[in-house]
C-alpha atoms as a PDB file:
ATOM      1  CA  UNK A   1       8.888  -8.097   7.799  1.00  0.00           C
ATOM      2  CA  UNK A   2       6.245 -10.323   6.610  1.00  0.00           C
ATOM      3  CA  UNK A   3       3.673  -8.046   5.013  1.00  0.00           C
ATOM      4  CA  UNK A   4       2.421  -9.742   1.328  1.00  0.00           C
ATOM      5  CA  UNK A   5       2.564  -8.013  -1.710  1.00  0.00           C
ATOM      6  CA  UNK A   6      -0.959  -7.005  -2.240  1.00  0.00           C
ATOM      7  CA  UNK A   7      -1.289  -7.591  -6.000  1.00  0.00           C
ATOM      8  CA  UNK A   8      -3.333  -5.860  -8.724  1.00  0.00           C
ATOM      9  CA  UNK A   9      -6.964  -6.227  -7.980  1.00  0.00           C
ATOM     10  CA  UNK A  10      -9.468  -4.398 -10.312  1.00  0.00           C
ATOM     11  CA  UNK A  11     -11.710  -2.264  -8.994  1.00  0.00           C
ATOM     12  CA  UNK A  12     -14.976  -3.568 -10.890  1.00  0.00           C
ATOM     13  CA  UNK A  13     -16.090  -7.408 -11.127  1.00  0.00           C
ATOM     14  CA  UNK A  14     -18.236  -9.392 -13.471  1.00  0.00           C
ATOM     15  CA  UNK A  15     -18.253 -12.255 -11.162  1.00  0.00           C
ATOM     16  CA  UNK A  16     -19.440 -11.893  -7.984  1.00  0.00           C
ATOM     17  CA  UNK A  17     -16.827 -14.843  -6.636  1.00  0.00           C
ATOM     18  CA  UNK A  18     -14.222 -12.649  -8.213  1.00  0.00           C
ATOM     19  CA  UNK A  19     -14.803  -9.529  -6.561  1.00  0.00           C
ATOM     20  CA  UNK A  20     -15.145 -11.355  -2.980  1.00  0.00           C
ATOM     21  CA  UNK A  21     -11.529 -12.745  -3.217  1.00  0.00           C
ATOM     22  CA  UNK A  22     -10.263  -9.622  -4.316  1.00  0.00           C
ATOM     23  CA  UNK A  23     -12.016  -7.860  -1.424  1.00  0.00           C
ATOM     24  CA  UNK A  24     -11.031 -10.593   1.329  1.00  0.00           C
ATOM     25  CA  UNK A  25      -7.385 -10.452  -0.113  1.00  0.00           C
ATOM     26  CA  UNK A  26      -7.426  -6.516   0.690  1.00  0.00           C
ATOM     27  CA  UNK A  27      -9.083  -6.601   4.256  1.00  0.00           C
ATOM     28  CA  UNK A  28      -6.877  -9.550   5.455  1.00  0.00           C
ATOM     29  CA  UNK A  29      -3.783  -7.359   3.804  1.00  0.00           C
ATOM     30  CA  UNK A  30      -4.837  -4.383   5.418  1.00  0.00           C
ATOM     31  CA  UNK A  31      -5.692  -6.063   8.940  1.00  0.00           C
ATOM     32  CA  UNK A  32      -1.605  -7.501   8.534  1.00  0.00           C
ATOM     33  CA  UNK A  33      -0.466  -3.578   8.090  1.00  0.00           C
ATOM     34  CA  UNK A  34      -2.567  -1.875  11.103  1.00  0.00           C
ATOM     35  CA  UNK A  35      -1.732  -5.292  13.687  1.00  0.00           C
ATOM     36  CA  UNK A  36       2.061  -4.941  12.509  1.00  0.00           C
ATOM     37  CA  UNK A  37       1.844  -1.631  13.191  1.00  0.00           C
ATOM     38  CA  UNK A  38       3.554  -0.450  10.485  1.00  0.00           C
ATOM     39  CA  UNK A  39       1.175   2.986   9.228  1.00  0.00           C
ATOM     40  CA  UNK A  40       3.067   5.934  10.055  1.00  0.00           C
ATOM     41  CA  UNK A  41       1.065   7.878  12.459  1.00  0.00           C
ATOM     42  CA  UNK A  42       2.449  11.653  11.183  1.00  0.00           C
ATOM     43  CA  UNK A  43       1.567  10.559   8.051  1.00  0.00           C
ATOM     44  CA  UNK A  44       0.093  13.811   7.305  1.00  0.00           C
ATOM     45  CA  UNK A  45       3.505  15.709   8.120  1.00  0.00           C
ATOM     46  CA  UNK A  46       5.368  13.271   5.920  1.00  0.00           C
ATOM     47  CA  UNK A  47       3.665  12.740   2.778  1.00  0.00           C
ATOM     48  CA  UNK A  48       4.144  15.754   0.613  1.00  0.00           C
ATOM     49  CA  UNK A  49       7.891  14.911   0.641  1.00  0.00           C
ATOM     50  CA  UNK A  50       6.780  11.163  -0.227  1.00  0.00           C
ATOM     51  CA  UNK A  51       4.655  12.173  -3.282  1.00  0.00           C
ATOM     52  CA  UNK A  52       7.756  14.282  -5.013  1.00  0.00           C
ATOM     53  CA  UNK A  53       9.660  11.294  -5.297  1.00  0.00           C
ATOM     54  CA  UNK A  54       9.417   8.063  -7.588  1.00  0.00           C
ATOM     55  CA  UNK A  55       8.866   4.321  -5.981  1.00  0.00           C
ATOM     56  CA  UNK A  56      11.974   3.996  -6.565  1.00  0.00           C
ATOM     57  CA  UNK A  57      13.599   6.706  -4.809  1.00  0.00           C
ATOM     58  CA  UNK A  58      11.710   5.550  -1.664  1.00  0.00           C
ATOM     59  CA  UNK A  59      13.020   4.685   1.611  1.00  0.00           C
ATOM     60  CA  UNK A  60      10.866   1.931   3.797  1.00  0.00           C
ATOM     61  CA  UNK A  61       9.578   4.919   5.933  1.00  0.00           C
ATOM     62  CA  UNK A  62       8.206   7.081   3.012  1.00  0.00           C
ATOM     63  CA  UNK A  63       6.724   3.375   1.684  1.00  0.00           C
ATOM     64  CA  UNK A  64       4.845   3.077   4.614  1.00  0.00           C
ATOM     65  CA  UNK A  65       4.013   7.022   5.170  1.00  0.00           C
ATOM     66  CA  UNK A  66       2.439   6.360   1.208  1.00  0.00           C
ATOM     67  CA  UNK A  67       1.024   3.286   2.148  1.00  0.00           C
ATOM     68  CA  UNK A  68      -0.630   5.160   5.422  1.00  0.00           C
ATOM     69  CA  UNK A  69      -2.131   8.078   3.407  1.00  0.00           C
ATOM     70  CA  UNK A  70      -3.714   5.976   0.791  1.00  0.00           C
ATOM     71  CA  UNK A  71      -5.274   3.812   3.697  1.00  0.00           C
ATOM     72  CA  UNK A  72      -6.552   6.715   4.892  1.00  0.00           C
ATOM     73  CA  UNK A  73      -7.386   8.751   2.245  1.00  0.00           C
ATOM     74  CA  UNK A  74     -10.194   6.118   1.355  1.00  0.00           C
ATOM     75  CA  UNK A  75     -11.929   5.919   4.815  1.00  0.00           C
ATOM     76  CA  UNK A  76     -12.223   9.906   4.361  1.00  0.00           C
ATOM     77  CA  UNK A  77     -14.575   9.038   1.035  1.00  0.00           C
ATOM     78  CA  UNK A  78     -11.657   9.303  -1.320  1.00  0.00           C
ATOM     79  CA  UNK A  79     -10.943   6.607  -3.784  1.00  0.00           C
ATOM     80  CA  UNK A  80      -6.893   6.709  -3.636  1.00  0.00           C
ATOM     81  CA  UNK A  81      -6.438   3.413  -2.382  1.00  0.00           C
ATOM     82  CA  UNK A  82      -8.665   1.495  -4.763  1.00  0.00           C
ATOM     83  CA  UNK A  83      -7.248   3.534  -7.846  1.00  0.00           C
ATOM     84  CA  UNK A  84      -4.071   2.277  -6.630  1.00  0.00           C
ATOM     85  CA  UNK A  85      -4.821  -1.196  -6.479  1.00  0.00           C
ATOM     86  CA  UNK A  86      -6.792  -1.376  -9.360  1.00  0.00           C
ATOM     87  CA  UNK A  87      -3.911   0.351 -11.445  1.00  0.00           C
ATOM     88  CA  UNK A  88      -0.907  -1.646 -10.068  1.00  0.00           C
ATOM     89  CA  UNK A  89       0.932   1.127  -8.440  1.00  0.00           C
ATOM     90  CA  UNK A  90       0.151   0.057  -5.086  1.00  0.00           C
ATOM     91  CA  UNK A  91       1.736  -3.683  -5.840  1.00  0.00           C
ATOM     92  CA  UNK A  92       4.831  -1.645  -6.857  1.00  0.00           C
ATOM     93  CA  UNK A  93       5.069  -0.230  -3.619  1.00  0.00           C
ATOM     94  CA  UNK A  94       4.860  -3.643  -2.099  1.00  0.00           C
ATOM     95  CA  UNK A  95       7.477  -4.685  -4.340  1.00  0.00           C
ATOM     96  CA  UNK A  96       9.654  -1.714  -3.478  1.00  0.00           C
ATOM     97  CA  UNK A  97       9.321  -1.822  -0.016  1.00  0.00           C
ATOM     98  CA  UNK A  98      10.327  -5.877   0.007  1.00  0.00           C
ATOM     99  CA  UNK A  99      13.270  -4.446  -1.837  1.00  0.00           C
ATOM    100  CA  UNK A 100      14.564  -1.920   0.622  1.00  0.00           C
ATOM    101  CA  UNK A 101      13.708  -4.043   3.499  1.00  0.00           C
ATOM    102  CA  UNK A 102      15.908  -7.181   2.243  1.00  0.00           C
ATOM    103  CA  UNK A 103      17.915  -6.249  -0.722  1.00  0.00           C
ATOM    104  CA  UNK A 104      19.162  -3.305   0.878  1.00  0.00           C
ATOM    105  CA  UNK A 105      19.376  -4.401   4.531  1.00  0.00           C
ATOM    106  CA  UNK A 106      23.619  -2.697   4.050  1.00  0.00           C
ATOM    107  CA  UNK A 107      22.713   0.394   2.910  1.00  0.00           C
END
């Protein structure tokens, strides 16, 4: 799997160069995720056994299940997937789900 980590990215930008990169880092990110075809497509079925657990505790499907929903949740006029850049916790799931993908390849 060669998805990036998508790394912290505030939300709100002083400098108009700034908030471009951040913005073109996110698209190309998310255009990687849809073409490797990696959103989970029952998301919806899935997630509220995602959300009771900690990053962690998550296996590469529930990564990509919470990955999906905040996708989503933000073309639907919420503001998940933004919060979650802005605040980190969506580079932790990249980080996690690099973990389980090669550091637990055995398990």
């Amino acid at each position: 799997m060669n998805l990036p980590i998508l790394t912290r990215c505030e939300k709100y930008f002083t400098d108009k160069d700034e908030k471009y990169l951040c913005d073109k880092k996110i698209k190309n990110w998310t255009k990687l995720f849809y073409d490797m075809e990696l959103e989970d497509l029952n998301y919806m079925q899935n997630i509220e056994n995602v959300l009771k657990k900690s990053v962690s505790q998550l296996t590469r499907d529930d990564i990509l299940t919470k990955m999906t929903f905040l996708l989503r949740a933000d073309r639907h006029g919420g503001n998940r997937f933004a919060t979650a850049v802005s605040d980190g916790s969506f580079e932790a799931l990249c980080y996690q789900l690099h973990f389980v993908v090669y550091f637990q390849k055995g398990d």
